[in-house]
PDB file of N, CA and C in Angstrom:
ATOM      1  N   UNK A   1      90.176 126.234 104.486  1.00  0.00           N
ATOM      2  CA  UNK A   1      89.191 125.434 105.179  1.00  0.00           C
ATOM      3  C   UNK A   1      87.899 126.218 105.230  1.00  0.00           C
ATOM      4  N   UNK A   2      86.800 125.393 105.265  1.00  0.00           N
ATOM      5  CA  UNK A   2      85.378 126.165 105.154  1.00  0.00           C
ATOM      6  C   UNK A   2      85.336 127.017 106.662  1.00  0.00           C
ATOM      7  N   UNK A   3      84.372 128.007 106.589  1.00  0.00           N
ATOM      8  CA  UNK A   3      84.151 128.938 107.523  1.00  0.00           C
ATOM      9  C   UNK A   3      83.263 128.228 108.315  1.00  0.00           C
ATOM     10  N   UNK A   4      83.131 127.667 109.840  1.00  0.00           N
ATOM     11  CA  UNK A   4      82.586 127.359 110.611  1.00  0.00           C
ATOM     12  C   UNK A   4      81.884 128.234 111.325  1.00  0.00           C
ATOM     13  N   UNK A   5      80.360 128.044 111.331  1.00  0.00           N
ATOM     14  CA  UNK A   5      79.474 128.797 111.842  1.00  0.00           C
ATOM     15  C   UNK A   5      79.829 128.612 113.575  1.00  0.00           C
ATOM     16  N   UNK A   6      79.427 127.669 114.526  1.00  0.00           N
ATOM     17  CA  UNK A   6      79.608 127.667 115.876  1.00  0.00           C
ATOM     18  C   UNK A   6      80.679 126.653 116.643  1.00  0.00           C
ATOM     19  N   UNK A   7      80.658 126.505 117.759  1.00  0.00           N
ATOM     20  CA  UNK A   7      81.374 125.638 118.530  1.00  0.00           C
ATOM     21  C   UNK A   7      81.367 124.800 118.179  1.00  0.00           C
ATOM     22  N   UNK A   8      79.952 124.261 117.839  1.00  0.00           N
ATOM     23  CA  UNK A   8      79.403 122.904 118.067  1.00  0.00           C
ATOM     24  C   UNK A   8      79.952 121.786 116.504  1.00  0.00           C
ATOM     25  N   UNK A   9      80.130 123.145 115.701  1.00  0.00           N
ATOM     26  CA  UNK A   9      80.355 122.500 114.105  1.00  0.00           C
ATOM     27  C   UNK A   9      81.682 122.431 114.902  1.00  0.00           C
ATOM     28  N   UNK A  10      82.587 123.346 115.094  1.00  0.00           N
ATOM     29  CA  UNK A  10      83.925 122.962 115.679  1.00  0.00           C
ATOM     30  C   UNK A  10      84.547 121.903 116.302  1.00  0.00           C
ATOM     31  N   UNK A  11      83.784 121.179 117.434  1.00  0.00           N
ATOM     32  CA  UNK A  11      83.590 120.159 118.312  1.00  0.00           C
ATOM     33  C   UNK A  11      83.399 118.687 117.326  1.00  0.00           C
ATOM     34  N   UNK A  12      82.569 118.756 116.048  1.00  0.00           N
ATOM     35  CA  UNK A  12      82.186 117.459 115.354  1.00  0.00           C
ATOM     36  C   UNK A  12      83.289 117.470 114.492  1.00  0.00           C
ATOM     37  N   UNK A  13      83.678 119.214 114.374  1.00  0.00           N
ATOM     38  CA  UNK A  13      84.773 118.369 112.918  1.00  0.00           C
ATOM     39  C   UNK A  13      85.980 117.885 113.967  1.00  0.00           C
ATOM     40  N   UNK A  14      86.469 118.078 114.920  1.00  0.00           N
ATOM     41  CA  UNK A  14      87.623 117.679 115.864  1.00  0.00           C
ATOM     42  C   UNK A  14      87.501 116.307 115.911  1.00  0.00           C
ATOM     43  N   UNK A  15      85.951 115.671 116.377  1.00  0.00           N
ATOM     44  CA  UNK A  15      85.922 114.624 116.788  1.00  0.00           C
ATOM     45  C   UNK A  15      85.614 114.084 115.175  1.00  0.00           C
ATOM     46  N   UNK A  16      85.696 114.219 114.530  1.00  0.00           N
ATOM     47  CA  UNK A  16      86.077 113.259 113.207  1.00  0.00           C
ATOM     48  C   UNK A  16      86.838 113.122 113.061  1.00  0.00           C
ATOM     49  N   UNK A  17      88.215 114.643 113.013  1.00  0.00           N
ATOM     50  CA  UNK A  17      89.166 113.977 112.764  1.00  0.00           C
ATOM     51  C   UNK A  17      90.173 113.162 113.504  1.00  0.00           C
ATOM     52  N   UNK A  18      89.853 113.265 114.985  1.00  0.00           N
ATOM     53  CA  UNK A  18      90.251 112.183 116.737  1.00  0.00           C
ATOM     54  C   UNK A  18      89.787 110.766 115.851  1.00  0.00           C
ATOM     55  N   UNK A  19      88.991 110.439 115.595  1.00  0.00           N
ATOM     56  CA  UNK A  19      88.075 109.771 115.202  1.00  0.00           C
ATOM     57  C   UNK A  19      88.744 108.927 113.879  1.00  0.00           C
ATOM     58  N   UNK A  20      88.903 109.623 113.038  1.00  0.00           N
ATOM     59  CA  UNK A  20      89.548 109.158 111.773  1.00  0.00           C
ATOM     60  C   UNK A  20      91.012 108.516 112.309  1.00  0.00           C
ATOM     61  N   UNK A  21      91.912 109.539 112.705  1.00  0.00           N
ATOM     62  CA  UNK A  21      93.183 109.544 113.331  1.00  0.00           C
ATOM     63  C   UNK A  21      93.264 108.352 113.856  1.00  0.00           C
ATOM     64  N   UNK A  22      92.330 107.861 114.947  1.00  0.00           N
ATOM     65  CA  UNK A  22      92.684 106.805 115.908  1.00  0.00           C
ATOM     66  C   UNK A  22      92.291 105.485 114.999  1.00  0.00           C
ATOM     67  N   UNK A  23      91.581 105.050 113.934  1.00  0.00           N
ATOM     68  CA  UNK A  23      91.221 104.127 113.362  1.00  0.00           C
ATOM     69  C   UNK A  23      92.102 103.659 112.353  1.00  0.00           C
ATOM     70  N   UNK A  24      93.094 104.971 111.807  1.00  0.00           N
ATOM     71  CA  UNK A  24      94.125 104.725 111.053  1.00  0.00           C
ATOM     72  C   UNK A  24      95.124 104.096 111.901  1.00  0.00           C
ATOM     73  N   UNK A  25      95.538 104.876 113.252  1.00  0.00           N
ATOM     74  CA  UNK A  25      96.028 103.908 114.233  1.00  0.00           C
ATOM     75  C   UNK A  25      95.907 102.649 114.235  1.00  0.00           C
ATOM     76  N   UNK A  26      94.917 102.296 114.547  1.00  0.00           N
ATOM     77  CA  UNK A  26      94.423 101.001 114.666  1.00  0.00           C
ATOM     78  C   UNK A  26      94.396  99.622 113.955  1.00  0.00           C
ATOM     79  N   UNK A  27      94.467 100.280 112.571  1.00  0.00           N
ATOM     80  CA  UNK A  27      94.309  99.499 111.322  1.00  0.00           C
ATOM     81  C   UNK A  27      95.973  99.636 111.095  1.00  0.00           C
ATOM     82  N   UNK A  28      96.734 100.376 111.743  1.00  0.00           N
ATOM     83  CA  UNK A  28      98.168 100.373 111.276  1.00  0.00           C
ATOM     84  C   UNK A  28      99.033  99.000 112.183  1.00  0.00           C
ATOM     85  N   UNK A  29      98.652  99.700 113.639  1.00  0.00           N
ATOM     86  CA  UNK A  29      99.089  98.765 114.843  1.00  0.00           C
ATOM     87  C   UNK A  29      98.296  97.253 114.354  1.00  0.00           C
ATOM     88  N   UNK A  30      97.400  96.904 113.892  1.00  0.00           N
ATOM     89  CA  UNK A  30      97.194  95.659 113.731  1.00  0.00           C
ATOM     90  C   UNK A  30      98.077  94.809 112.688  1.00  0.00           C
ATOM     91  N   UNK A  31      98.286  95.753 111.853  1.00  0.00           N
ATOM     92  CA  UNK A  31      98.876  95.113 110.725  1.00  0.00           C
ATOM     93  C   UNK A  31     100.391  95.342 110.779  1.00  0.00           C
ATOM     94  N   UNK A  32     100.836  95.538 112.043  1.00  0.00           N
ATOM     95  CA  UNK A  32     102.420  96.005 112.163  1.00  0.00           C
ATOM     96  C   UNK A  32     102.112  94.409 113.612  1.00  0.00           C
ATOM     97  N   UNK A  33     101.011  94.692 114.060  1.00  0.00           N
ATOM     98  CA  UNK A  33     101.220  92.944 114.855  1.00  0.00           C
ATOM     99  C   UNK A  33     100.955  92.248 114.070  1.00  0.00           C
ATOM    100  N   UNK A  34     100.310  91.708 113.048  1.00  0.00           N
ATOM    101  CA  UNK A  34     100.155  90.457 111.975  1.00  0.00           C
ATOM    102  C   UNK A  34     101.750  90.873 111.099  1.00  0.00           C
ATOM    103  N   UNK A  35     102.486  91.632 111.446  1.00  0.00           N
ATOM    104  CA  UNK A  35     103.809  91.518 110.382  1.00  0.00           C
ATOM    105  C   UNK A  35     104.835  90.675 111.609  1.00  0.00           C
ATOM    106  N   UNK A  36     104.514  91.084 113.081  1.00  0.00           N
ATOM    107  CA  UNK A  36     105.129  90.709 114.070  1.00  0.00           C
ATOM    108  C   UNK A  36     105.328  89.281 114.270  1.00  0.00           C
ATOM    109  N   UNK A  37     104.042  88.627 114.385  1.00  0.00           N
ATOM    110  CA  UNK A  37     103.562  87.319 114.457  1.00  0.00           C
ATOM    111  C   UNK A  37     104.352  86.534 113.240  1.00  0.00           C
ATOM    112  N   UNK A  38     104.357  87.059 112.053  1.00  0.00           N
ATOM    113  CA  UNK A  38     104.600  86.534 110.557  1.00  0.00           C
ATOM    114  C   UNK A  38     106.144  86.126 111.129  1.00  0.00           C
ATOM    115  N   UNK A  39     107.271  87.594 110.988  1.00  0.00           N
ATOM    116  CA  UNK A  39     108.080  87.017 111.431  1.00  0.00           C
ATOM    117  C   UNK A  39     109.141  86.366 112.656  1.00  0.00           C
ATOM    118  N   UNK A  40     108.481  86.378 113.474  1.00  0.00           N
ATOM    119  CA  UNK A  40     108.534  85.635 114.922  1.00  0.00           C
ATOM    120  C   UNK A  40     108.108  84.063 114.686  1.00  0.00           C
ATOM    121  N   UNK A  41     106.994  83.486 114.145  1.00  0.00           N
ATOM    122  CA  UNK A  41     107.006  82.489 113.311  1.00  0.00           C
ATOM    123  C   UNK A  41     108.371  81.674 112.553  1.00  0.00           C
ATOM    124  N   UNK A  42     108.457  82.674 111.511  1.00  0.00           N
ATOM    125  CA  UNK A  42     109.599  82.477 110.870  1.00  0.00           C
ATOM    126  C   UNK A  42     111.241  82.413 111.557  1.00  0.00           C
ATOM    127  N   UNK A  43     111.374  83.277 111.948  1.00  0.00           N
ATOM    128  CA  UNK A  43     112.210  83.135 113.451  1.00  0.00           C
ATOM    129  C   UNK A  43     112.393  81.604 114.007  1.00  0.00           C
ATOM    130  N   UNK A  44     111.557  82.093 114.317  1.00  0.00           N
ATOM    131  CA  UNK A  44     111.298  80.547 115.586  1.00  0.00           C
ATOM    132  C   UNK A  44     111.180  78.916 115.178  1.00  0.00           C
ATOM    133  N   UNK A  45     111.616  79.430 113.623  1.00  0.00           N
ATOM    134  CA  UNK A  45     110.763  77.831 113.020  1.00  0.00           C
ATOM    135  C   UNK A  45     109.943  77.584 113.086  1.00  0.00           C
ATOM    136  N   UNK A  46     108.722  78.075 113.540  1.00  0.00           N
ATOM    137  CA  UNK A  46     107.312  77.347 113.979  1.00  0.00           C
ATOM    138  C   UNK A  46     106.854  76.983 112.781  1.00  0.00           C
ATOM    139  N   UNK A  47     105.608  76.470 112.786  1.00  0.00           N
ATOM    140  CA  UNK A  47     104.697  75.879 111.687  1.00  0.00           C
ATOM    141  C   UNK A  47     104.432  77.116 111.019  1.00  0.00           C
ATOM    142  N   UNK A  48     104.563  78.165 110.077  1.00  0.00           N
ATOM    143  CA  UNK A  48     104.069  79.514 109.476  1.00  0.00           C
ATOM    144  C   UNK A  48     102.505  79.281 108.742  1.00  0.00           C
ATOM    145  N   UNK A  49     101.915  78.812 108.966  1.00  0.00           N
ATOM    146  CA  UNK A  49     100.987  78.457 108.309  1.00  0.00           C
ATOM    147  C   UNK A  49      99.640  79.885 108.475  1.00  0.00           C
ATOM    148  N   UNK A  50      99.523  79.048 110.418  1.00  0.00           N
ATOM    149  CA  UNK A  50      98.532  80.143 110.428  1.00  0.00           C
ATOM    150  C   UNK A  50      99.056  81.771 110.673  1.00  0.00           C
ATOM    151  N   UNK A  51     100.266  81.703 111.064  1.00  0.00           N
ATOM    152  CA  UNK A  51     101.041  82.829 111.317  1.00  0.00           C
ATOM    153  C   UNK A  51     101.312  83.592 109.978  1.00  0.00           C
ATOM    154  N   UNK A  52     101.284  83.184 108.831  1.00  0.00           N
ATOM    155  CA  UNK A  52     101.175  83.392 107.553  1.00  0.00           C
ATOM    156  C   UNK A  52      99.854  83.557 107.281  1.00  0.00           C
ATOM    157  N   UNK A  53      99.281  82.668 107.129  1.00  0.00           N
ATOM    158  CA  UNK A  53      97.853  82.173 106.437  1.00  0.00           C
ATOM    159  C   UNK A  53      96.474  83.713 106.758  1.00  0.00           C
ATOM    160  N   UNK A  54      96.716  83.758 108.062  1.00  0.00           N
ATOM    161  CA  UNK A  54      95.435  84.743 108.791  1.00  0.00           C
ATOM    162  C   UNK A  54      95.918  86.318 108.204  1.00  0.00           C
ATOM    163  N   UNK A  55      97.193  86.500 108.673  1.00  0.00           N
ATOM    164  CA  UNK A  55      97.640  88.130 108.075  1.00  0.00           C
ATOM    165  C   UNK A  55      97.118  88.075 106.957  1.00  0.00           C
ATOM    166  N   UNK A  56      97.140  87.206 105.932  1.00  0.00           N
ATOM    167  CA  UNK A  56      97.349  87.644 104.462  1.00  0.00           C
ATOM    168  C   UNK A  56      96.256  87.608 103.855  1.00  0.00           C
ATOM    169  N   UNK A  57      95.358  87.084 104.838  1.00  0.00           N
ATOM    170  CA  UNK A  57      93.806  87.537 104.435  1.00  0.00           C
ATOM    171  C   UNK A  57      93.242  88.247 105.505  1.00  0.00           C
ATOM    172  N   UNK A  58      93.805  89.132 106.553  1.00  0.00           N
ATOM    173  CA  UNK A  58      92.920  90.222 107.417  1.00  0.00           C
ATOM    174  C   UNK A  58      93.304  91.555 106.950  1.00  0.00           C
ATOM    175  N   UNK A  59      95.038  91.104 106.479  1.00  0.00           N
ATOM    176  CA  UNK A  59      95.493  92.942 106.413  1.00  0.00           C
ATOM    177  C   UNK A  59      94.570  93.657 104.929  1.00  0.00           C
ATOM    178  N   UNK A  60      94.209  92.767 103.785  1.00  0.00           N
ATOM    179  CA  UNK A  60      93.764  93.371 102.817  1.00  0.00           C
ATOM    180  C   UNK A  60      92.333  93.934 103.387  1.00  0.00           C
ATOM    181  N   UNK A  61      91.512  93.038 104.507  1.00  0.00           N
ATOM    182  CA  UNK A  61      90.490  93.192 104.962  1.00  0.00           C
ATOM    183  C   UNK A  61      90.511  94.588 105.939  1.00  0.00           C
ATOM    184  N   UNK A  62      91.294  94.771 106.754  1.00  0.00           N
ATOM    185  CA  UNK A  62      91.549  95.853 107.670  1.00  0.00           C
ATOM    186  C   UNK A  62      92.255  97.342 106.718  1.00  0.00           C
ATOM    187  N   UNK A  63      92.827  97.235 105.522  1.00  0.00           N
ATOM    188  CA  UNK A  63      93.107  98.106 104.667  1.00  0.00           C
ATOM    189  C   UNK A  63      91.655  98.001 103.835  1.00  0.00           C
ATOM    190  N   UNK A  64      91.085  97.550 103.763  1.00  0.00           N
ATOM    191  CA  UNK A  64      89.455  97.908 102.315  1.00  0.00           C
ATOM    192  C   UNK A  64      88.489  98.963 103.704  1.00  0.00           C
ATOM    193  N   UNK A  65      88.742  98.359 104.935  1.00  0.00           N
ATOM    194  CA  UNK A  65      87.313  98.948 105.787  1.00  0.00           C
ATOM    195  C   UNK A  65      88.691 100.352 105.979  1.00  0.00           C
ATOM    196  N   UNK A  66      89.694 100.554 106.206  1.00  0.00           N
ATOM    197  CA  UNK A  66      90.463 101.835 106.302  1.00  0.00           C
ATOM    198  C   UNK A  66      89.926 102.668 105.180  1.00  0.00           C
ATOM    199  N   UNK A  67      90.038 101.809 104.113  1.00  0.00           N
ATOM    200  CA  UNK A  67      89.761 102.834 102.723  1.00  0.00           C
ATOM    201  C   UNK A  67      88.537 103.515 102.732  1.00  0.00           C
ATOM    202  N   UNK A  68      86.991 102.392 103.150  1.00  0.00           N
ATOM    203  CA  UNK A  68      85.855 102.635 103.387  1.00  0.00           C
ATOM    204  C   UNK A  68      85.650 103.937 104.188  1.00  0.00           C
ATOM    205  N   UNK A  69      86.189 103.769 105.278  1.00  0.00           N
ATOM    206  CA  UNK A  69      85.850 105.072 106.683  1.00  0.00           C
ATOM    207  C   UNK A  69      86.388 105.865 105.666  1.00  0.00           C
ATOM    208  N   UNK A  70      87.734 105.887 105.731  1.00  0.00           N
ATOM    209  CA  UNK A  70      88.522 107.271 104.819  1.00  0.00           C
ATOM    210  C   UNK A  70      87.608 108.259 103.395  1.00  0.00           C
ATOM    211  N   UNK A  71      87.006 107.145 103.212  1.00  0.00           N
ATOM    212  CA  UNK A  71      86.238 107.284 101.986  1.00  0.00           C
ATOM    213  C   UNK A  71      84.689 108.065 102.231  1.00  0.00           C
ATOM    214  N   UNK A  72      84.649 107.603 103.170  1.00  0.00           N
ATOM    215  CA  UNK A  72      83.111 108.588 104.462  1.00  0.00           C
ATOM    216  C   UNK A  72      83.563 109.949 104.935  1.00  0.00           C
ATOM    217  N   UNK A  73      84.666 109.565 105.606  1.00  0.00           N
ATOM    218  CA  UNK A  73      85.189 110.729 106.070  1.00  0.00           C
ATOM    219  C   UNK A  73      85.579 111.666 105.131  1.00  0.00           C
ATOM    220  N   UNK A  74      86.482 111.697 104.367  1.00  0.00           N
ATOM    221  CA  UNK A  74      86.161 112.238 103.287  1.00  0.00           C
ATOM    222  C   UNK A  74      85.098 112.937 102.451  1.00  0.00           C
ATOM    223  N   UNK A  75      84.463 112.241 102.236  1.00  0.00           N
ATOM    224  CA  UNK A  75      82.693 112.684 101.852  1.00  0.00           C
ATOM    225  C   UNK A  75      82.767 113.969 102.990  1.00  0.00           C
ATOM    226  N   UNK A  76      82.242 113.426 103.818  1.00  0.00           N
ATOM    227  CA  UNK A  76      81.746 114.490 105.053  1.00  0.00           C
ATOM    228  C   UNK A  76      82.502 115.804 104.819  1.00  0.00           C
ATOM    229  N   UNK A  77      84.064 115.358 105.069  1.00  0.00           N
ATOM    230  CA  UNK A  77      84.189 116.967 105.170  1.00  0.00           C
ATOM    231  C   UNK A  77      84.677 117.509 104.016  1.00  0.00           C
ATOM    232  N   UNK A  78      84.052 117.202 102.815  1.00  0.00           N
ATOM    233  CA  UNK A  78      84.314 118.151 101.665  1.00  0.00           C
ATOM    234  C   UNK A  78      82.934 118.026 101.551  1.00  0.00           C
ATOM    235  N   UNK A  79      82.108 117.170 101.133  1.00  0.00           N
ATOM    236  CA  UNK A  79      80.574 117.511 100.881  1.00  0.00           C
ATOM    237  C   UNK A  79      79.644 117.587 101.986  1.00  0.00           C
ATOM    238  N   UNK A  80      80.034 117.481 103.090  1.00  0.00           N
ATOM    239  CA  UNK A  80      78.971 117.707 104.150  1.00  0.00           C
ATOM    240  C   UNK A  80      78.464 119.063 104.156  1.00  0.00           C
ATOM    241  N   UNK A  81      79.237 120.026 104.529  1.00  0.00           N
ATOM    242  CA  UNK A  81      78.800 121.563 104.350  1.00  0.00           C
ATOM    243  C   UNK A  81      77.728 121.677 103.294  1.00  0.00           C
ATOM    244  N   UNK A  82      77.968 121.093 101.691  1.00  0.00           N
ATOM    245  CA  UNK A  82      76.998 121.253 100.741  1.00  0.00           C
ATOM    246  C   UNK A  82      75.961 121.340 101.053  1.00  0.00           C
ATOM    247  N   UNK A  83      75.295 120.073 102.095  1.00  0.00           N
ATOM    248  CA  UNK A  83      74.246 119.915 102.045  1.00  0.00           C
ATOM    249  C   UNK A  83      73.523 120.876 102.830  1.00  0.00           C
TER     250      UNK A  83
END
């Protein structure tokens, strides 16, 4: 890992990676409740439509903006120091 000059660099890279950590959370727990909904639906007999229909166009959406951050974050802490 790169050599950190002070606290303060210490403190930003923590809170990126708190930061990163909790959004992967987030984007996980959502898409583990749109799997919930899916089959509880199915379960239940209900109409699967929208219980189907909404997951299967948010989770690709909530996995592209995961990839995005990851893809920032990333940047940062391999090329941030560069600059």
């Amino acid at each position: 890992m790169e050599n950190l000059r002070s606290p303060s660099d210490q403190l930003i890279k923590k809170l990126q990676w708190a930061w990163m950590i909790g959004f992967i959370l987030l984007v996980l727990g959502i898409i583990s409740w749109f799997i919930h909904l899916m089959l509880a639906a199915l379960w239940l007999r209900d109409v699967p439509s929208a219980a189907i229909g909404i997951p299967l166009v948010a989770i690709p959406i909530f996995l592209a903006l995961a990839g995005v951050v990851f893809y920032v974050f990333w940047g940062l802490a391999i090329r941030g120091r560069d600059r």
